[in-house]
PDB file of N, CA and C in Angstrom:
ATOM      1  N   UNK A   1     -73.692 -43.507  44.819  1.00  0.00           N
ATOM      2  CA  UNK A   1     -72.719 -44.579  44.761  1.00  0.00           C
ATOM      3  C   UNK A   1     -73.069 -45.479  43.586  1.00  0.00           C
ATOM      4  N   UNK A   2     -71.790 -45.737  43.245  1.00  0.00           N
ATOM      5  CA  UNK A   2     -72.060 -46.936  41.838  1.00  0.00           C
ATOM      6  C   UNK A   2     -71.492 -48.473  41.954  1.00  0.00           C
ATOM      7  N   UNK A   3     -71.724 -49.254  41.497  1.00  0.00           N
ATOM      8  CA  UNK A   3     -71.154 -50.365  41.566  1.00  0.00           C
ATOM      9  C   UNK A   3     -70.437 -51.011  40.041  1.00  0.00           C
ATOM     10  N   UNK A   4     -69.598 -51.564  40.512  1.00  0.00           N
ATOM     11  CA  UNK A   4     -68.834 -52.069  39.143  1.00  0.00           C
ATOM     12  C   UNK A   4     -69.901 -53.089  38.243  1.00  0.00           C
ATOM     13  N   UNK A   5     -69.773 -52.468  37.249  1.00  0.00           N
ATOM     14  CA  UNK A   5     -70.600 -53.103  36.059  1.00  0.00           C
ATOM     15  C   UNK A   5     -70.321 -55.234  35.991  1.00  0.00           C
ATOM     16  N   UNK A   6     -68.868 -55.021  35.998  1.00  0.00           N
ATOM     17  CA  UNK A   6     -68.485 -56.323  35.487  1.00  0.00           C
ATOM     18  C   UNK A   6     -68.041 -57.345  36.779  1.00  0.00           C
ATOM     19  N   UNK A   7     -67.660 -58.327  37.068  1.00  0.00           N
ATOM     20  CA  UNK A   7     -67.489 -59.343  37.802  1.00  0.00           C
ATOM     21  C   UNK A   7     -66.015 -58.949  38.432  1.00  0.00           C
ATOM     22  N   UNK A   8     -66.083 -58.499  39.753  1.00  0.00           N
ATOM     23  CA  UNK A   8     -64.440 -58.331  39.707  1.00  0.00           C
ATOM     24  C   UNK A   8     -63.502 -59.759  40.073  1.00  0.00           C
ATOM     25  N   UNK A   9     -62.011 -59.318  39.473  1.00  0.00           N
ATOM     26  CA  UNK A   9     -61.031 -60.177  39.342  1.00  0.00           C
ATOM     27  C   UNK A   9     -60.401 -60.625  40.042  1.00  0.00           C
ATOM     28  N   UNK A  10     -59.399 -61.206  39.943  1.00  0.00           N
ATOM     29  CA  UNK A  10     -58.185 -61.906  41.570  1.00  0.00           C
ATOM     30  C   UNK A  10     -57.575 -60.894  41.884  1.00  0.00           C
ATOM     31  N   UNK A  11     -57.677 -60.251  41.030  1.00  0.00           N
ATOM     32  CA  UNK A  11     -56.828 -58.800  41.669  1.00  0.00           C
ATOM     33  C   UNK A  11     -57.393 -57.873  42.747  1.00  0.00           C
ATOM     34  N   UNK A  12     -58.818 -57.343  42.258  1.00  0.00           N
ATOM     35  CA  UNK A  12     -59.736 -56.750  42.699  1.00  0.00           C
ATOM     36  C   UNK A  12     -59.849 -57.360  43.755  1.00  0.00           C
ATOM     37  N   UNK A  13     -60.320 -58.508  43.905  1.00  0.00           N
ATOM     38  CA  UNK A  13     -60.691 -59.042  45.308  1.00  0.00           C
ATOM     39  C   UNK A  13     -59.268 -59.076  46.313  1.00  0.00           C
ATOM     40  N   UNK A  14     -58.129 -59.512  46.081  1.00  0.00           N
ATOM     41  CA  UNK A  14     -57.297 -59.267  46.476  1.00  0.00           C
ATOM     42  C   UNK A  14     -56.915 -57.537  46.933  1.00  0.00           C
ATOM     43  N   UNK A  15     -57.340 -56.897  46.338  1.00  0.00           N
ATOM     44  CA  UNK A  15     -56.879 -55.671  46.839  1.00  0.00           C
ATOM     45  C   UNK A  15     -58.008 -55.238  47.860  1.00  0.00           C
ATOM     46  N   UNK A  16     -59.647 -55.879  47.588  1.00  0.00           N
ATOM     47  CA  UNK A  16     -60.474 -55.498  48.313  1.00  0.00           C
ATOM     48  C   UNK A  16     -59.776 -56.238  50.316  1.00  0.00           C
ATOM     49  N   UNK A  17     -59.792 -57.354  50.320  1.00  0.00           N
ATOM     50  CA  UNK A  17     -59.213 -57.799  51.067  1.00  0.00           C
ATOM     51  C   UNK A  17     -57.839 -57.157  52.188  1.00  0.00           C
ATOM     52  N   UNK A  18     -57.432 -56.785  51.230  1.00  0.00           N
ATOM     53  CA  UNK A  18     -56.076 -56.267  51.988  1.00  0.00           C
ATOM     54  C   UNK A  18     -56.336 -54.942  52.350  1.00  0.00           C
ATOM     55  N   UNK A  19     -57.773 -54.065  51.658  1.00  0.00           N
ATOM     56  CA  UNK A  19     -58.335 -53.550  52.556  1.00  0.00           C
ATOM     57  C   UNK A  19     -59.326 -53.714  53.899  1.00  0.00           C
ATOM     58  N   UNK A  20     -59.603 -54.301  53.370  1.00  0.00           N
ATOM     59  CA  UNK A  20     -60.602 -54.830  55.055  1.00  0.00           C
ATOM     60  C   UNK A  20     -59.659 -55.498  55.965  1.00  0.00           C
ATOM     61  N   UNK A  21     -58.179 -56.316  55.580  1.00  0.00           N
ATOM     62  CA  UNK A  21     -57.667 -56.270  56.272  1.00  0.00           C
ATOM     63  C   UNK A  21     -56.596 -55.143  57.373  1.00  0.00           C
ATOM     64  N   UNK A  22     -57.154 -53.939  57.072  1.00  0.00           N
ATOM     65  CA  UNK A  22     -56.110 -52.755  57.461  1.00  0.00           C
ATOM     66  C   UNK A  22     -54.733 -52.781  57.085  1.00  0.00           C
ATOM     67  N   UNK A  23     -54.493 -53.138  55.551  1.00  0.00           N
ATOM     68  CA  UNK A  23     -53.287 -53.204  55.082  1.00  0.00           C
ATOM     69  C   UNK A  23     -52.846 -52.168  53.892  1.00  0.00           C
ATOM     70  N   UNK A  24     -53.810 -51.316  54.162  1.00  0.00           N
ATOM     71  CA  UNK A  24     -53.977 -50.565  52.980  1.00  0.00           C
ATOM     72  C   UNK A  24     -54.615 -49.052  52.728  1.00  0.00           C
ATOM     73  N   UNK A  25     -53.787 -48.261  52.081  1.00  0.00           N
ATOM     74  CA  UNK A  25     -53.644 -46.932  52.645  1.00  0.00           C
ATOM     75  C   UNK A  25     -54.567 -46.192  50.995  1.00  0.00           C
ATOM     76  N   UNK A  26     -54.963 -44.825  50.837  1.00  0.00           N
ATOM     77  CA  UNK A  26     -55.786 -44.062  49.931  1.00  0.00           C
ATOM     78  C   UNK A  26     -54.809 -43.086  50.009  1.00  0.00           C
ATOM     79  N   UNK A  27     -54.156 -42.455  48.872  1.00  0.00           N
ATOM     80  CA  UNK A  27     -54.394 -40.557  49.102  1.00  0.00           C
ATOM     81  C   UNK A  27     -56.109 -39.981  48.921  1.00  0.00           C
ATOM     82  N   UNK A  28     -56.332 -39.086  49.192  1.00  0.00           N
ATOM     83  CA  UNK A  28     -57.380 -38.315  49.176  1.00  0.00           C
ATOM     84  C   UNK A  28     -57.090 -37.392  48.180  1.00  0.00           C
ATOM     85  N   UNK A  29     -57.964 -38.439  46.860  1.00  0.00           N
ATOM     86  CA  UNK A  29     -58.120 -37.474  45.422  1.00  0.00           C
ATOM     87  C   UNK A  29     -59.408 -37.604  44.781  1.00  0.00           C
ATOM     88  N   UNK A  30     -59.485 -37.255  43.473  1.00  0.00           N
ATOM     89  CA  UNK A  30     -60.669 -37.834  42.869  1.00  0.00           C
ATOM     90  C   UNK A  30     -60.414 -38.808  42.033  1.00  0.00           C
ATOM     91  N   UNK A  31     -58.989 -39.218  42.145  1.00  0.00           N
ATOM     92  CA  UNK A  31     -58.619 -40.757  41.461  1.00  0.00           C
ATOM     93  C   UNK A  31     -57.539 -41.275  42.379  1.00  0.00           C
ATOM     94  N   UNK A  32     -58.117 -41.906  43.524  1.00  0.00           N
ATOM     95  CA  UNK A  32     -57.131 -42.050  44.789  1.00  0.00           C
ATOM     96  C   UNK A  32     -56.384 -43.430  44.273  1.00  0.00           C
ATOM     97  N   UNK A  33     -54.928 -43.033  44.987  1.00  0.00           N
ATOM     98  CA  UNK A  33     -53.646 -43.808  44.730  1.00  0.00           C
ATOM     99  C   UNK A  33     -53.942 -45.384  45.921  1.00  0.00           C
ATOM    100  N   UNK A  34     -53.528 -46.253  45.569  1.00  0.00           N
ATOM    101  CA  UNK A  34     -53.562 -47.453  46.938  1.00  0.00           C
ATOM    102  C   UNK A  34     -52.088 -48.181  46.981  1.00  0.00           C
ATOM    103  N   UNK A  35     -51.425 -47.559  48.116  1.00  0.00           N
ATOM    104  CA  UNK A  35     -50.343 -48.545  48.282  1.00  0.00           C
ATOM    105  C   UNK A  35     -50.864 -49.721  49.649  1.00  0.00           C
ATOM    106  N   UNK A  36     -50.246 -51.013  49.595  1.00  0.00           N
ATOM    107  CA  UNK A  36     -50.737 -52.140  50.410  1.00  0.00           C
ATOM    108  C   UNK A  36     -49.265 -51.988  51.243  1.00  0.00           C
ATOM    109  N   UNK A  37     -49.324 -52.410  52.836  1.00  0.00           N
ATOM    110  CA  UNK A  37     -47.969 -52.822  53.047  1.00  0.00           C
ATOM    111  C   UNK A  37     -46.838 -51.783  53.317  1.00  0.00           C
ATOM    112  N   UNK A  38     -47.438 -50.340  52.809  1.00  0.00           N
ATOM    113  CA  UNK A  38     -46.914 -48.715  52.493  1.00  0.00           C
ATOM    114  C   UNK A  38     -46.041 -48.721  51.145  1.00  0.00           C
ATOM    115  N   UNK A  39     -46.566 -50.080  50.048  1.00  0.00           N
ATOM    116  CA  UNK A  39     -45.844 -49.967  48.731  1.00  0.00           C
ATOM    117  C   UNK A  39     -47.429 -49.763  47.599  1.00  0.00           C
ATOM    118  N   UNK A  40     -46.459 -48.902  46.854  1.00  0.00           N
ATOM    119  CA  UNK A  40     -47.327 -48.384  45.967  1.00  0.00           C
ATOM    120  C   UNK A  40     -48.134 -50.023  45.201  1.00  0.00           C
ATOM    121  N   UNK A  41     -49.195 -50.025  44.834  1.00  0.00           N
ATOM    122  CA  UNK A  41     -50.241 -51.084  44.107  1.00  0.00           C
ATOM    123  C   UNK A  41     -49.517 -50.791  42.736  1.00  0.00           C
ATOM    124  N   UNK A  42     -49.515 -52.102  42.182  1.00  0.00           N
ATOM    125  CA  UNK A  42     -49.374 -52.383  40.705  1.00  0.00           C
ATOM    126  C   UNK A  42     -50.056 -52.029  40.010  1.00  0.00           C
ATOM    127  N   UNK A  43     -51.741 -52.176  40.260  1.00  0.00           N
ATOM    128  CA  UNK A  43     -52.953 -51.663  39.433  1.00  0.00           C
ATOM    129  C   UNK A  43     -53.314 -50.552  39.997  1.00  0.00           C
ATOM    130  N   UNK A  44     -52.805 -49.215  39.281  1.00  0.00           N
ATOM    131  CA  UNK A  44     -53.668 -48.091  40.162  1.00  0.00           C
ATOM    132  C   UNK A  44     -55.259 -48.131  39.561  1.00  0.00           C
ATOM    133  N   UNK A  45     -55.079 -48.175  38.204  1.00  0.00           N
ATOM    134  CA  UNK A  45     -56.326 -47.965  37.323  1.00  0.00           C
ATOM    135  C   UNK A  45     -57.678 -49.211  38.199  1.00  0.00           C
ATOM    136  N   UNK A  46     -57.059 -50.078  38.763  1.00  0.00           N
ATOM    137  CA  UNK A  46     -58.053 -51.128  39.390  1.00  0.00           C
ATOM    138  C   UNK A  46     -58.770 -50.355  40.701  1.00  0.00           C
ATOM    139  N   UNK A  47     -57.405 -50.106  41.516  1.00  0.00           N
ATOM    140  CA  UNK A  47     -57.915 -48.900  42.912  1.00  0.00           C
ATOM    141  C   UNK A  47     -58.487 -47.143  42.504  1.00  0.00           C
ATOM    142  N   UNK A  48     -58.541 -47.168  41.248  1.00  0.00           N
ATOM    143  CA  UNK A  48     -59.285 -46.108  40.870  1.00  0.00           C
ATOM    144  C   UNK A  48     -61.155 -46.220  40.866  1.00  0.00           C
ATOM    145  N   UNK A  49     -60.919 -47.923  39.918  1.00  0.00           N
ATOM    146  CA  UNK A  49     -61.784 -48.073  39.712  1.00  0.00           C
ATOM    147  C   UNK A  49     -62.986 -49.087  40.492  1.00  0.00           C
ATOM    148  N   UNK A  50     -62.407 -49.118  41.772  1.00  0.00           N
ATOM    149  CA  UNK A  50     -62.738 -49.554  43.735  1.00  0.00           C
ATOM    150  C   UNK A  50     -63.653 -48.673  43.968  1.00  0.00           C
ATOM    151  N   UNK A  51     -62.458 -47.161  43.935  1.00  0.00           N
ATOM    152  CA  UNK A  51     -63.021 -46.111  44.468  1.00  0.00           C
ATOM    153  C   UNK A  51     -64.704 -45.778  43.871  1.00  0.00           C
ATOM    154  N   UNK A  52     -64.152 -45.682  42.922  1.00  0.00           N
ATOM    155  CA  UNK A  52     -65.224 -44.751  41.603  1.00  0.00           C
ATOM    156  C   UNK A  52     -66.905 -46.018  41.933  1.00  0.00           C
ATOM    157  N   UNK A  53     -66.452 -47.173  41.778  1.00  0.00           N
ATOM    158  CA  UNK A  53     -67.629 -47.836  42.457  1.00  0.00           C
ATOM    159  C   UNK A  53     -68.223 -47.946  43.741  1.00  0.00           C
ATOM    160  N   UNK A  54     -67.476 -47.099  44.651  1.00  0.00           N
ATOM    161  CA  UNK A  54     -67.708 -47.054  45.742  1.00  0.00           C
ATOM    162  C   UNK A  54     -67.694 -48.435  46.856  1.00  0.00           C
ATOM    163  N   UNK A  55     -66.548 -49.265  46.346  1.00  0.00           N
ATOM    164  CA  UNK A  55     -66.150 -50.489  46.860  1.00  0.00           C
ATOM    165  C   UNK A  55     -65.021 -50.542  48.373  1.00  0.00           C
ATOM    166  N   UNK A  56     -64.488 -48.942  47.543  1.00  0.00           N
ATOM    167  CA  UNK A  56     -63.259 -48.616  48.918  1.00  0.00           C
ATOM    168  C   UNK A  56     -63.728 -47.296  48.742  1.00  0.00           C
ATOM    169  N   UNK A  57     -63.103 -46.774  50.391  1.00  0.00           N
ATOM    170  CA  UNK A  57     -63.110 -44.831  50.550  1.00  0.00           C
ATOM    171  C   UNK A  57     -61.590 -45.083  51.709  1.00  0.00           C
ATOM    172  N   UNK A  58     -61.212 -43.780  51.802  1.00  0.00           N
ATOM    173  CA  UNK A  58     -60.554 -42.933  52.858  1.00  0.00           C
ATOM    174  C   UNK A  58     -61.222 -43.420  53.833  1.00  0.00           C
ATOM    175  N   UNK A  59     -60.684 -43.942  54.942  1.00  0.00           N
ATOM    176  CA  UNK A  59     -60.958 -43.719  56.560  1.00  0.00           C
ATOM    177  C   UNK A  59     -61.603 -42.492  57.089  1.00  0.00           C
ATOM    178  N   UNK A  60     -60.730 -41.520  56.540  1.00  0.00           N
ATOM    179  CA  UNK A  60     -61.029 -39.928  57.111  1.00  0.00           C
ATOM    180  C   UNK A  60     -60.284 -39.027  56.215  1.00  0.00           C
ATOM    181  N   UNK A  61     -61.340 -37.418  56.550  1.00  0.00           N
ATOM    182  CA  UNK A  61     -60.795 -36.868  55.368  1.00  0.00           C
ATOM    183  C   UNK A  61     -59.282 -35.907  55.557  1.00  0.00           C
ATOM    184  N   UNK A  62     -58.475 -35.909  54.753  1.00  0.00           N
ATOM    185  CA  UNK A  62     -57.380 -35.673  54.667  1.00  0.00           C
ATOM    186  C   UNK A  62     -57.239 -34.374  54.018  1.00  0.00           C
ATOM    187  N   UNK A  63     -55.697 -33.469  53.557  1.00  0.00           N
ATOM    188  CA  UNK A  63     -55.765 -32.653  52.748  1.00  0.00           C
ATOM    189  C   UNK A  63     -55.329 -33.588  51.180  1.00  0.00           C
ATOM    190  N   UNK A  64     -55.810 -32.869  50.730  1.00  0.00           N
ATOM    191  CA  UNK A  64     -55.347 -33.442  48.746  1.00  0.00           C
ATOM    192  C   UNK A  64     -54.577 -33.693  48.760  1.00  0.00           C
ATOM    193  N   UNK A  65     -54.017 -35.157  48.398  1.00  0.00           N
ATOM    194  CA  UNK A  65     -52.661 -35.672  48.622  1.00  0.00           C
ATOM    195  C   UNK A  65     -52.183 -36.653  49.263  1.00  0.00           C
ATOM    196  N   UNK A  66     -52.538 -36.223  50.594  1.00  0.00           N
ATOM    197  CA  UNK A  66     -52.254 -36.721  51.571  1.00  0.00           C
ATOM    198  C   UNK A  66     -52.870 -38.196  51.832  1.00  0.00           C
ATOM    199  N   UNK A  67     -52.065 -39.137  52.336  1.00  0.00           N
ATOM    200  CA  UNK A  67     -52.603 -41.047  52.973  1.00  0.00           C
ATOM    201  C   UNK A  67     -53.266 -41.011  53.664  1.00  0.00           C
ATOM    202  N   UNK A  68     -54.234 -41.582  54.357  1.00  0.00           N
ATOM    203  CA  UNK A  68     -54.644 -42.404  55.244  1.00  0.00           C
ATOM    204  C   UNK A  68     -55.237 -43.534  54.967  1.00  0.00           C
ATOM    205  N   UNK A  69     -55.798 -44.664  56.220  1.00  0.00           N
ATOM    206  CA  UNK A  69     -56.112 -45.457  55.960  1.00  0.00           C
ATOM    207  C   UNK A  69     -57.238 -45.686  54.896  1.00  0.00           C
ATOM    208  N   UNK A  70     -57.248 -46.866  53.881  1.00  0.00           N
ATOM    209  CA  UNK A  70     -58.419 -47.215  52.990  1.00  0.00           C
ATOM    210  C   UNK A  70     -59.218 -47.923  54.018  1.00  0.00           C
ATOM    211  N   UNK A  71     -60.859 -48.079  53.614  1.00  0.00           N
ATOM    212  CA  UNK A  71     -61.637 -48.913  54.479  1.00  0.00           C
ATOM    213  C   UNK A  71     -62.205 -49.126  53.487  1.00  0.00           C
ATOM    214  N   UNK A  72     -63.322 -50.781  53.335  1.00  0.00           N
ATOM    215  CA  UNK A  72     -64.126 -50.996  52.820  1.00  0.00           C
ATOM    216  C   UNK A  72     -65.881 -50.168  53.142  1.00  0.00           C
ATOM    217  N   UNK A  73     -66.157 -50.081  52.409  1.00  0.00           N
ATOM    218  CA  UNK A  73     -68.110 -49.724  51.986  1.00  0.00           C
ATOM    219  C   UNK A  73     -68.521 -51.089  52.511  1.00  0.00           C
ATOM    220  N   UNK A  74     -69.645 -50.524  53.208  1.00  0.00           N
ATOM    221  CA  UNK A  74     -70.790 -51.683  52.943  1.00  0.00           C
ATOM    222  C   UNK A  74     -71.037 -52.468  51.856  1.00  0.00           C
ATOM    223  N   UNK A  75     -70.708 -52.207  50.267  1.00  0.00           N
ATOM    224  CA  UNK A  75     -70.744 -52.453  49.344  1.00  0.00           C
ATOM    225  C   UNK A  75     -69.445 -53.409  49.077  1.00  0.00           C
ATOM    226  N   UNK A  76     -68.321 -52.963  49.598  1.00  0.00           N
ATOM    227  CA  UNK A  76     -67.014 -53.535  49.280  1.00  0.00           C
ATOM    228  C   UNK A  76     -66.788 -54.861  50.251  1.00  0.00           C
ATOM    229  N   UNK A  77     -68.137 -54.442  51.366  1.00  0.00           N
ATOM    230  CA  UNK A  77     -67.747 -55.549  52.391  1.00  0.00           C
ATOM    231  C   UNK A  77     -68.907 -56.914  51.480  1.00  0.00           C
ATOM    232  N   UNK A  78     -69.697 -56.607  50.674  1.00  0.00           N
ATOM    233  CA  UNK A  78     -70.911 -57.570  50.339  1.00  0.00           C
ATOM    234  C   UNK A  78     -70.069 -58.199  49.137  1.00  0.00           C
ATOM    235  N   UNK A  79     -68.781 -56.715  47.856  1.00  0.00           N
ATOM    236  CA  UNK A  79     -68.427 -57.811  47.462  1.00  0.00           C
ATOM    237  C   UNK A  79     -67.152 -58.795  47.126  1.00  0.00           C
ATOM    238  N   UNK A  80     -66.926 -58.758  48.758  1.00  0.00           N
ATOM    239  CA  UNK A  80     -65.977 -59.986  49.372  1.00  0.00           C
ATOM    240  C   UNK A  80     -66.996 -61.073  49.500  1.00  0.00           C
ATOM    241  N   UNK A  81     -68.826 -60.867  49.559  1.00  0.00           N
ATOM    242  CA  UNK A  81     -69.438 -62.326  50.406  1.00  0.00           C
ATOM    243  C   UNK A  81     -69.378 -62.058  51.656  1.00  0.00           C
ATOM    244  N   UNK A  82     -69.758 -60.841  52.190  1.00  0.00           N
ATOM    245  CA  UNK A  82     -69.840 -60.371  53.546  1.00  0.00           C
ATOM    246  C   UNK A  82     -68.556 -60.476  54.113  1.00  0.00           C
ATOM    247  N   UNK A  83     -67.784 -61.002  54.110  1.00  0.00           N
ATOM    248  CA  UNK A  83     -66.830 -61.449  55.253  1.00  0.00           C
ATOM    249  C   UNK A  83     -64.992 -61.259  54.319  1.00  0.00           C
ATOM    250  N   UNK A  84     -64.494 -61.746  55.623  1.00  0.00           N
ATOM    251  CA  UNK A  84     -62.834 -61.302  54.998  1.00  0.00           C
ATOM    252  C   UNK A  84     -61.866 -62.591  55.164  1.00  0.00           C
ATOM    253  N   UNK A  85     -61.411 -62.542  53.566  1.00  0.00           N
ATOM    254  CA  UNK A  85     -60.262 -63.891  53.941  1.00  0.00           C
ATOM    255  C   UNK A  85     -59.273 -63.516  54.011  1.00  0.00           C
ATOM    256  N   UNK A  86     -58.132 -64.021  54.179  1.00  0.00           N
ATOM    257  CA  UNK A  86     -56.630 -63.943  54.517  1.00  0.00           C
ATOM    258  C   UNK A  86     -56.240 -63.158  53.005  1.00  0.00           C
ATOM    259  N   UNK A  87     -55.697 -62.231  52.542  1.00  0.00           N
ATOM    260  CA  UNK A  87     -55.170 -61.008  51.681  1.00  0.00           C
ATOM    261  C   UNK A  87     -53.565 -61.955  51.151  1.00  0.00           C
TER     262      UNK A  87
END
């Protein structure tokens, strides 16, 4: 697992959020898609780059393609500041 090099943004945290809030769905790829709400995300390249740091994963594993729920990492939960605000 990797962690993002740089300080993440209002965006980032915002999208981290609206995952820990169960608002927010993955396909199961190696550059997974994030719609919030069941609408596609504005920043995919941001929820690419969640994944790739290992900030968000899949709930469970799926076939290629296919949604399910996003969940935060232990990692994604530390960088909210442990805890979850309103998304």
């Amino acid at each position: 697992m990797t962690t993002m090099n740089t300080e993440l943004n209002r965006r980032a945290m915002a999208m981290l959020r609206a995952v820990g809030a169960g608002r927010a769905e993955l396909t199961c790829s190696c550059e997974p898609d994030l719609r919030v709400d069941g609408l596609p995300c504005c920043d995919q390249a941001t929820a690419h780059q969640l994944a790739r740091a290992g900030l968000i994963r899949p709930a469970r594993v799926v076939a290629v393609g296919q949604w399910t729920r996003a969940e935060l990492t232990a990692a994604g939960l530390r960088a909210l500041g442990g805890g979850l605000a309103a998304a």
